[in-house]
Protein backbone atom coordinates (compact mmCIF):
# COMPACT_ATOMS: atom_id res chain seq x y z
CA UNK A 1 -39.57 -78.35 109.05
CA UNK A 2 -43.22 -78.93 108.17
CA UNK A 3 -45.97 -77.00 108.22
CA UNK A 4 -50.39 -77.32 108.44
CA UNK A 5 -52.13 -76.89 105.19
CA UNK A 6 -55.28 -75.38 104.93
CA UNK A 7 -56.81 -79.28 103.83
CA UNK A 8 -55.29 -80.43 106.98
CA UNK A 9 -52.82 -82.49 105.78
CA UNK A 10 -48.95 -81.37 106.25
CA UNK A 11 -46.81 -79.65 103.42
CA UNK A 12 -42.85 -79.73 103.67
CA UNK A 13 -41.69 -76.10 102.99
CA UNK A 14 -38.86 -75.40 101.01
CA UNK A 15 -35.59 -73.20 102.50
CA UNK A 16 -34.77 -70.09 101.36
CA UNK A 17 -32.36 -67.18 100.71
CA UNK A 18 -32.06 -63.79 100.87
CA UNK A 19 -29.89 -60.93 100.76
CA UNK A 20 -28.91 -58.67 103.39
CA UNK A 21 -27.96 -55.13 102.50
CA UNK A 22 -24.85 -56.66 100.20
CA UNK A 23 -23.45 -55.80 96.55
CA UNK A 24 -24.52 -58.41 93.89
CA UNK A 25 -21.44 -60.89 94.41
CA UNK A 26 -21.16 -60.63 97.82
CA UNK A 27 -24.80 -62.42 99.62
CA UNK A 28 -25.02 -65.68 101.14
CA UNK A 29 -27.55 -67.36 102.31
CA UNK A 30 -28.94 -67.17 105.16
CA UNK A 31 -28.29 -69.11 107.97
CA UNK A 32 -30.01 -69.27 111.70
CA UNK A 33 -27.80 -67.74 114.14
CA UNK A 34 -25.66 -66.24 112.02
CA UNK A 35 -25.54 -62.53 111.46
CA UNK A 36 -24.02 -60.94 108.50
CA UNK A 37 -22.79 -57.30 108.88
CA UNK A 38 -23.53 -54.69 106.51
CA UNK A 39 -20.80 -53.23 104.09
CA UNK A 40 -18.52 -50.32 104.59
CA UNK A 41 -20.02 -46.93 103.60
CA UNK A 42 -16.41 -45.76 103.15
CA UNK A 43 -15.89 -44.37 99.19
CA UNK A 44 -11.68 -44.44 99.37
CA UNK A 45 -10.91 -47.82 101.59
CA UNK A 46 -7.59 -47.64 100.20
CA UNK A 47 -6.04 -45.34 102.39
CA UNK A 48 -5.70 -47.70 105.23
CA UNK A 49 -6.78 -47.31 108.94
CA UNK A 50 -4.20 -44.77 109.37
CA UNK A 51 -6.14 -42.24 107.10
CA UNK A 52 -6.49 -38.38 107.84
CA UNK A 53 -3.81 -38.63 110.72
CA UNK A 54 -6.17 -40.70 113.07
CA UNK A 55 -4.92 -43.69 114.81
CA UNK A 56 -6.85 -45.90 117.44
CA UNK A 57 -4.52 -46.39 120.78
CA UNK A 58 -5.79 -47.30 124.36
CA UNK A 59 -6.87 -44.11 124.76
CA UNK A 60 -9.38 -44.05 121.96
CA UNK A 61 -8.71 -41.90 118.94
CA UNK A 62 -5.76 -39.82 118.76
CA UNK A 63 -3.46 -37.40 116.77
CA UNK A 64 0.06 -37.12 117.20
CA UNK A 65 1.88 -33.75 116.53
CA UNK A 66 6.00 -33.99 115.58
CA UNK A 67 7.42 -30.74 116.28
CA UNK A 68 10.76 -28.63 115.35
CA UNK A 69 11.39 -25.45 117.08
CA UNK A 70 13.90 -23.29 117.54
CA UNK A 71 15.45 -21.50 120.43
CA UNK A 72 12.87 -19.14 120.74
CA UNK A 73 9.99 -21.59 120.92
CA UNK A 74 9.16 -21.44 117.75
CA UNK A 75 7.80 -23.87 115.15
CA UNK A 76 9.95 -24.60 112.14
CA UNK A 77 8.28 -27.94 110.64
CA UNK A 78 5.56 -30.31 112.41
CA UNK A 79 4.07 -33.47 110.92
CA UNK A 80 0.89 -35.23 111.94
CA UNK A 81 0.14 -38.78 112.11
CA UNK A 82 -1.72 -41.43 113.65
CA UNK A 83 -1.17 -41.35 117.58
CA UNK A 84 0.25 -44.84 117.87
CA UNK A 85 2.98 -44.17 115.78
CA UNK A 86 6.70 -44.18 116.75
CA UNK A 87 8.74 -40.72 117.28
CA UNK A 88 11.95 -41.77 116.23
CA UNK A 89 10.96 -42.65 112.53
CA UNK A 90 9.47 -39.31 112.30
CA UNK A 91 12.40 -37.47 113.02
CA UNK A 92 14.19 -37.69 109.59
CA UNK A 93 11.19 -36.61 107.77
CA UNK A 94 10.59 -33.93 109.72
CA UNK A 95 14.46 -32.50 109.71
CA UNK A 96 13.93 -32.64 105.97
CA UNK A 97 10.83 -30.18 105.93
CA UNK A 98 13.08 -27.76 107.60
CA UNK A 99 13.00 -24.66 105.74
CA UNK A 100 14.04 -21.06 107.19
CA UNK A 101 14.12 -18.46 104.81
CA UNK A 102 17.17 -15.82 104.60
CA UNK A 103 17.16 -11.91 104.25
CA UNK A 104 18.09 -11.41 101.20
CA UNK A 105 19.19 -13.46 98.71
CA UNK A 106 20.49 -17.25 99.51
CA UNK A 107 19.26 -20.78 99.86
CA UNK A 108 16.87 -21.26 102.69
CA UNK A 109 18.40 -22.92 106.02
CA UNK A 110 17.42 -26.70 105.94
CA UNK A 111 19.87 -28.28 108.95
CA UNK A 112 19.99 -26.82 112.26
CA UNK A 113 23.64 -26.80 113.61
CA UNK A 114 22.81 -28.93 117.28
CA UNK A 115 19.57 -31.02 117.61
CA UNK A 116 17.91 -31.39 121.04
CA UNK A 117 15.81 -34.56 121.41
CA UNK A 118 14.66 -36.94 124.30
CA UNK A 119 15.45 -40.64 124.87
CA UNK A 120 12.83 -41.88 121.98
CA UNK A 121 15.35 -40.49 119.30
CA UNK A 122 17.97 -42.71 120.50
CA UNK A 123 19.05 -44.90 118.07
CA UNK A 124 22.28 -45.68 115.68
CA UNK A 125 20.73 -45.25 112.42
CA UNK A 126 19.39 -41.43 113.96
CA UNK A 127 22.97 -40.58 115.34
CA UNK A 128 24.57 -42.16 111.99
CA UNK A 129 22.40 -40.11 110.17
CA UNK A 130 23.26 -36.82 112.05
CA UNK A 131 26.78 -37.24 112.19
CA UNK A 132 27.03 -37.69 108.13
CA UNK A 133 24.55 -34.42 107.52
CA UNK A 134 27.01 -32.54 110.43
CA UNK A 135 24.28 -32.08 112.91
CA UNK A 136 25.91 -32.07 116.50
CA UNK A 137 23.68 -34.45 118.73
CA UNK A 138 22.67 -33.96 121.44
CA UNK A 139 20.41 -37.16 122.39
CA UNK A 140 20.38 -38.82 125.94
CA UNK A 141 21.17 -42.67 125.63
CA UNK A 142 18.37 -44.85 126.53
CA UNK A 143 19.08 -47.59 129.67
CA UNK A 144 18.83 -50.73 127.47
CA UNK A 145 21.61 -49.39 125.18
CA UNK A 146 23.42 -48.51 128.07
CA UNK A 147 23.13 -52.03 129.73
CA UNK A 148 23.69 -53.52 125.99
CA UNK A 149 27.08 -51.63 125.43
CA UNK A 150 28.34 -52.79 128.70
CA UNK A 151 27.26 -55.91 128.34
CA UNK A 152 29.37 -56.34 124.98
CA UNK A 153 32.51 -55.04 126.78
CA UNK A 154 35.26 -53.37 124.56
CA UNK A 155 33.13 -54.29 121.29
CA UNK A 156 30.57 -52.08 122.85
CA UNK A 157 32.66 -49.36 121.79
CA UNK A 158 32.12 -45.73 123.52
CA UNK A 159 29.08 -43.93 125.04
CA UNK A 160 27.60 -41.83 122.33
CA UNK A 161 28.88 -37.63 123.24
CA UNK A 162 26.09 -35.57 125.56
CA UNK A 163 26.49 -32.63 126.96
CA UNK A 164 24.39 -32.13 130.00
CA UNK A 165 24.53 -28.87 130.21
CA UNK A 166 23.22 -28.13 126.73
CA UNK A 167 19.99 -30.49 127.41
CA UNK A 168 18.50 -28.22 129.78
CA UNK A 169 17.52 -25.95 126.67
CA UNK A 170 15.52 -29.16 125.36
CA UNK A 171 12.24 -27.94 127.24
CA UNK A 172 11.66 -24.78 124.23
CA UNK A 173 10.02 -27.34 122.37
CA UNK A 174 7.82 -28.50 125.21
CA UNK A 175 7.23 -24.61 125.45
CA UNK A 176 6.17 -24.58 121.45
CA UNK A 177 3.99 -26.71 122.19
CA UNK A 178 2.37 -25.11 125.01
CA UNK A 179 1.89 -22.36 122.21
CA UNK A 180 0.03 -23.87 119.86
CA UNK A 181 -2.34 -25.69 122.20
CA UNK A 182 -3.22 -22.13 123.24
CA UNK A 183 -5.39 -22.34 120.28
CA UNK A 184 -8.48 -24.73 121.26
CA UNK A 185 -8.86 -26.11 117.37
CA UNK A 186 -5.25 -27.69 117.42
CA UNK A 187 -5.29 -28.74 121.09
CA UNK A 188 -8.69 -30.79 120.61
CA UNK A 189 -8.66 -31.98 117.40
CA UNK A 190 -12.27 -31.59 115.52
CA UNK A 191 -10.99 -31.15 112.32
CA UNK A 192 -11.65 -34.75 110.12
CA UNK A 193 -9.33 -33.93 106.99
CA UNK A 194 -5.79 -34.03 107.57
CA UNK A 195 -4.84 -31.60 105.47
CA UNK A 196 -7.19 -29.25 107.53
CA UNK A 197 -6.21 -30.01 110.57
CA UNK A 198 -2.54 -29.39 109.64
CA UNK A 199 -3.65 -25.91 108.10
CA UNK A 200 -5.04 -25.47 111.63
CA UNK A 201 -1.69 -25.90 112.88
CA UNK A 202 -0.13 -23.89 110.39
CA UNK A 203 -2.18 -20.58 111.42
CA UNK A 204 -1.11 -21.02 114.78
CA UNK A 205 2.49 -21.57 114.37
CA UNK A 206 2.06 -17.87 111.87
CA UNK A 207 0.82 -16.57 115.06
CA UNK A 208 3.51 -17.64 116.86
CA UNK A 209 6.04 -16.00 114.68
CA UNK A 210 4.00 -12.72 114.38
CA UNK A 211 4.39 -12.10 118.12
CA UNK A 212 8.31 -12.33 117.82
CA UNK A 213 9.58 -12.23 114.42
CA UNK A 214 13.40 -11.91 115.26
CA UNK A 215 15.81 -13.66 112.61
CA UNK A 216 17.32 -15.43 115.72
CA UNK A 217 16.77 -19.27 115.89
């Protein structure tokens, strides 16, 4: 690229670099056409994109409440994570938070006798899991496991037990949870901090329990 002097006579001019909103260590130079984004503002990148509960699915943004309840539609443990995230990996961690305290004196209740759960629990490991902590299951089996049993023929081995008639009583969670999204903070999320948010969720589920506090589950 050249240039006009002042004297009239052309002067080559030199290239040069400069930094763009960068860290010392990280600036290039500068190159037509090319644009270099500015760094994160973010003080604690180690937490991953999952941080605070929020996860990025089609639908944008989004939280993702895992919920025990008991017969009475009420809570007994939640978790929050990212939406995206799967159910049936939750559901081991969340039995495990179970705890129901006893009148009197006694070890609080940690394993409910029967557990009610959709098709997403489905799996061996869950059911293996169940059976060996003597939790009665009562899990619907999924098609493709269906299809895949029959498929394998006697090495299939036999359906896993359901009763029917007990899975109707699966909707008092569905009912918890039409409960706490009474309360506008936990049914749109505009708390940032996870911990916050599940506080949020915590003075809901009190409220819950404050409005029938039998010792029924």
């Amino acid at each position: 690229m050249r240039a006009r002097a002042p004297g009239g006579r052309s002067a080559r001019t030199r290239r040069w670099s400069g930094r763009i909103s960068t860290p010392p260590g990280h600036a290039g130079q500068f190159r037509p056409g090319r644009q270099k984004r500015a760094e994160s503002n973010d003080k604690n990148p180690g937490g991953g994109a999952d941080r605070e509960g929020i996860g990025r699915s089609r639908g944008g943004l989004s939280t993702k409440i895992h919920l025990a309840a008991d017969r009475r539609c009420r809570p007994v443990a939640r978790r929050v994570t990212p939406g995206q995230r799967g159910d049936c990996p939750e559901l081991i961690p969340l039995l495990n938070q179970i705890r129901v305290a006893r009148r009197g004196r006694g070890r609080p209740r940690t394993r409910p006798g029967t557990l009610l759960a959709d098709k997403a629990y489905s799996s061996a490991a869950t059911r293996d899991w169940l059976r060996h902590h003597q939790i009665r299951a009562v899990i619907p089996e999924r098609d493709d496991q269906k299809k895949h049993r029959k498929a394998r023929g006697r090495s299939g081995g036999r359906p896993p037990a359901f009763d029917s008639g007990r899975y109707k009583d699966r909707n008092t969670v569905e009912r918890c949870y039409s409960k706490l999204k009474q309360s506008r903070a936990v049914a749109t999320r505009y708390d940032k901090r996870q911990q916050i948010f599940q506080g949020t969720i915590d003075i809901a589920s009190i409220r819950i329990w404050l409005r029938d506090p039998a010792d029924e589950l």
